[in-house]
C-alpha atoms as a PDB file:
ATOM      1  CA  UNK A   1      33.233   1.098 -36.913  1.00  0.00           C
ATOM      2  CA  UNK A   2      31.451  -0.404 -34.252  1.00  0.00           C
ATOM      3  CA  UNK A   3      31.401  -3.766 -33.174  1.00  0.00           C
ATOM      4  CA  UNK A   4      27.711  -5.325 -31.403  1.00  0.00           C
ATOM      5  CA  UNK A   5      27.958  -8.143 -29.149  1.00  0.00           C
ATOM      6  CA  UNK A   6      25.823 -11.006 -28.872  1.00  0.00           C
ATOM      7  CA  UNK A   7      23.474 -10.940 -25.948  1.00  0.00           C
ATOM      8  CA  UNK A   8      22.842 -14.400 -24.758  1.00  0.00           C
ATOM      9  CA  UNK A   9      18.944 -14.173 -23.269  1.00  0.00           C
ATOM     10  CA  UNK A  10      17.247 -16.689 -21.046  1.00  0.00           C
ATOM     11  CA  UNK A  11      15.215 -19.395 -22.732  1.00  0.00           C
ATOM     12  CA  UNK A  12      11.449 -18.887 -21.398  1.00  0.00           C
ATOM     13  CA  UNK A  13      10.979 -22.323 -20.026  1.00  0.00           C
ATOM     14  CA  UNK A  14      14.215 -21.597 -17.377  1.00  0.00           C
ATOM     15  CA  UNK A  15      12.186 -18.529 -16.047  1.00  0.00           C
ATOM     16  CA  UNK A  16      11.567 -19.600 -12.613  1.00  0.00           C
ATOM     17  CA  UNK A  17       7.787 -19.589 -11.485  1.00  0.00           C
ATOM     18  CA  UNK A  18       6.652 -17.612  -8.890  1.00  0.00           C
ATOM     19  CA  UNK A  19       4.929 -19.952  -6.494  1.00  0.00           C
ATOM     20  CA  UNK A  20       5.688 -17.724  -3.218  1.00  0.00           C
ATOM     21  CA  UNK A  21       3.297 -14.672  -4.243  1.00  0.00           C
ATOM     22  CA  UNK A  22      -0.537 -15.361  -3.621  1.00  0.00           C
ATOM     23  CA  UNK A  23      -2.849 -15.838  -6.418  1.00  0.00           C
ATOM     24  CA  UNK A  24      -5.209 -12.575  -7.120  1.00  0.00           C
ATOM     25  CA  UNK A  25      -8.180 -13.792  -5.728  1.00  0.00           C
ATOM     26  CA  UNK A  26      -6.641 -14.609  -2.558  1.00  0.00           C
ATOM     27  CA  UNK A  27      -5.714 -10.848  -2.137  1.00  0.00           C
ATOM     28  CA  UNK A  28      -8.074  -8.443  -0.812  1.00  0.00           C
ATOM     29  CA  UNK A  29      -6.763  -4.828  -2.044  1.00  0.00           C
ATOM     30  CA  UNK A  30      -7.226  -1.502  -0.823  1.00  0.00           C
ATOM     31  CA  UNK A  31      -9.115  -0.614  -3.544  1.00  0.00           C
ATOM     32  CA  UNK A  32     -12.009  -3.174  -2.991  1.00  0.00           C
ATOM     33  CA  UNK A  33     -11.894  -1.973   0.513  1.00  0.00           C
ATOM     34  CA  UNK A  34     -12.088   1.564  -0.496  1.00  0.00           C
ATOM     35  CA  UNK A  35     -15.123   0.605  -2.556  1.00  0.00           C
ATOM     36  CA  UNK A  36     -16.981  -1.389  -0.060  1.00  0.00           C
ATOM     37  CA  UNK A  37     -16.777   1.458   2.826  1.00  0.00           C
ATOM     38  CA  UNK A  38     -16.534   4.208   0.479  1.00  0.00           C
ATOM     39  CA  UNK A  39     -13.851   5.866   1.181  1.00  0.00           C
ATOM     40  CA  UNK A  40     -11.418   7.933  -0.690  1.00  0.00           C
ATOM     41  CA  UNK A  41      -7.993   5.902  -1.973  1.00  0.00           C
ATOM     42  CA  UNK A  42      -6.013   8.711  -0.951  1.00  0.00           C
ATOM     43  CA  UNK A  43      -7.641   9.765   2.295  1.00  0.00           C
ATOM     44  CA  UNK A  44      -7.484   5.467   3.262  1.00  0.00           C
ATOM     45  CA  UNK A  45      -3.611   5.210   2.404  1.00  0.00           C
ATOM     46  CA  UNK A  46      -3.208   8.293   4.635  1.00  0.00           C
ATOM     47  CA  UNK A  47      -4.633   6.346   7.570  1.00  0.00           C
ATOM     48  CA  UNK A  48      -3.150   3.207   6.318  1.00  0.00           C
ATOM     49  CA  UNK A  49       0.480   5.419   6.842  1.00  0.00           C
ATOM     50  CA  UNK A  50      -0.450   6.265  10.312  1.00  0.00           C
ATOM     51  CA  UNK A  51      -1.720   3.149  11.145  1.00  0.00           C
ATOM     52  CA  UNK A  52       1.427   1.321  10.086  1.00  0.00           C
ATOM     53  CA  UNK A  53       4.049   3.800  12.581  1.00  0.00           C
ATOM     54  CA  UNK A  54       1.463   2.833  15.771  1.00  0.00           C
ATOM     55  CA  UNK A  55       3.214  -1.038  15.325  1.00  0.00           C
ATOM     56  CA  UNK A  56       1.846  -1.631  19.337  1.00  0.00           C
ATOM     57  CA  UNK A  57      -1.742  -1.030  17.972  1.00  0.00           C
ATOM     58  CA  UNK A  58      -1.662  -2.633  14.608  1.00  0.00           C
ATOM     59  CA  UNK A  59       1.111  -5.141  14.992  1.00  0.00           C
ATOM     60  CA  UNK A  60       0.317  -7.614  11.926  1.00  0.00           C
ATOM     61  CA  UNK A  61      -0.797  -4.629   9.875  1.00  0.00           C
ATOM     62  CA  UNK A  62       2.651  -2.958  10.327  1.00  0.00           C
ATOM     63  CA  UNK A  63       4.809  -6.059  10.052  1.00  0.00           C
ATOM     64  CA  UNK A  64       2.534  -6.756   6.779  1.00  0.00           C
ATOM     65  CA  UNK A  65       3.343  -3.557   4.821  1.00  0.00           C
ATOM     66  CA  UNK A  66       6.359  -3.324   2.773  1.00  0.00           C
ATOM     67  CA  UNK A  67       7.294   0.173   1.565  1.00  0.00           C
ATOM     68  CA  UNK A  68       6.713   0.730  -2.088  1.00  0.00           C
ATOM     69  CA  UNK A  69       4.432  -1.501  -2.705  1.00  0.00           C
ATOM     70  CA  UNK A  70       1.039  -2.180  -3.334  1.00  0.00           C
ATOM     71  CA  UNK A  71      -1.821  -2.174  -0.172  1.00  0.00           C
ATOM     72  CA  UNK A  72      -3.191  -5.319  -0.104  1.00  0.00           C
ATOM     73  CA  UNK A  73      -3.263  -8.718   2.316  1.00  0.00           C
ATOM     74  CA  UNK A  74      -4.056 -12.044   2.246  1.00  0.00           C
ATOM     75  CA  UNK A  75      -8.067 -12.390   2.414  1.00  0.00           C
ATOM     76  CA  UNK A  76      -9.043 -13.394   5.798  1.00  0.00           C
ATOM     77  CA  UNK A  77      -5.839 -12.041   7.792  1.00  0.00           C
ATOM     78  CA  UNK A  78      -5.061 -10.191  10.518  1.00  0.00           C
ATOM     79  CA  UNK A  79      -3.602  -7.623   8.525  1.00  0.00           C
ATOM     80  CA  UNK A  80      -6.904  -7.143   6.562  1.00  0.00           C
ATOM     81  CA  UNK A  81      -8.670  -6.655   9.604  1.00  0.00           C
ATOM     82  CA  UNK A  82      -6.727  -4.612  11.296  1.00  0.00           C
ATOM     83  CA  UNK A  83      -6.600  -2.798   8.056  1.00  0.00           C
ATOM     84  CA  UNK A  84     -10.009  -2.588   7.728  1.00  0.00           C
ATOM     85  CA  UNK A  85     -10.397  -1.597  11.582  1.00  0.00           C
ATOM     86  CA  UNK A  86      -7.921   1.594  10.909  1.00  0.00           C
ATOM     87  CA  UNK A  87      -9.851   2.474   7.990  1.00  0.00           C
ATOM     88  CA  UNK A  88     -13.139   2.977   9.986  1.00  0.00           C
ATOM     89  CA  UNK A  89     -11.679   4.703  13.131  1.00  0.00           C
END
C-alpha cells in the first residue's frame, strides 16, 4: 500500500509580481521587425547570430541578447537599432 503525501502549494496572493520585465508594448520584437522590412524570421535571426559574435560592432546589441530567449528590445534602444541596422546590411 502506498502512502501520498500532502503537497503544501503557494497561496496565489504570495506569488511575487514581476515588476523587472517590461510591459509588451514597450517591446519591439523581431517579428514586427521582420514584418515591417520584410524579411524572413529565419534568414533575420541568422544575421541577428552573426551580429551578436561582432560585440566591437554591435556592442549594446550583443550585451542585450541572452541565449535562449526570445529577440526582442526595449522600443527606442540602442539594441533595437543596432538590431535593426544588422538586419538591413
Amino acid at each position: 500500500m502506498t502512502t501520498m503525501k500532502a503537497v503544501s502549494a503557494k497561496p496565489i496572493s504570495a506569488a511575487k509580481p514581476e515588476t523587472s520585465a517590461p510591459k509588451a508594448a514597450d517591446v519591439v520584437s523581431l517579428k514586427a521587425i521582420c514584418t515591417e522590412l520584410k524579411l524572413d524570421p529565419s534568414l533575420a535571426r541568422e544575421k541577428l547570430r552573426i551580429a551578436v559574435r561582432e560585440a566591437k560592432k554591435f556592442p549594446e546589441l550583443a550585451k542585450a541578447h541572452k541565449p535562449r530567449s526570445a529577440w526582442e528590445w526595449p522600443k527606442g534602444s540602442e539594441a533595437e537599432q543596432q538590431a535593426r541596422v544588422a538586419l538591413s546590411a
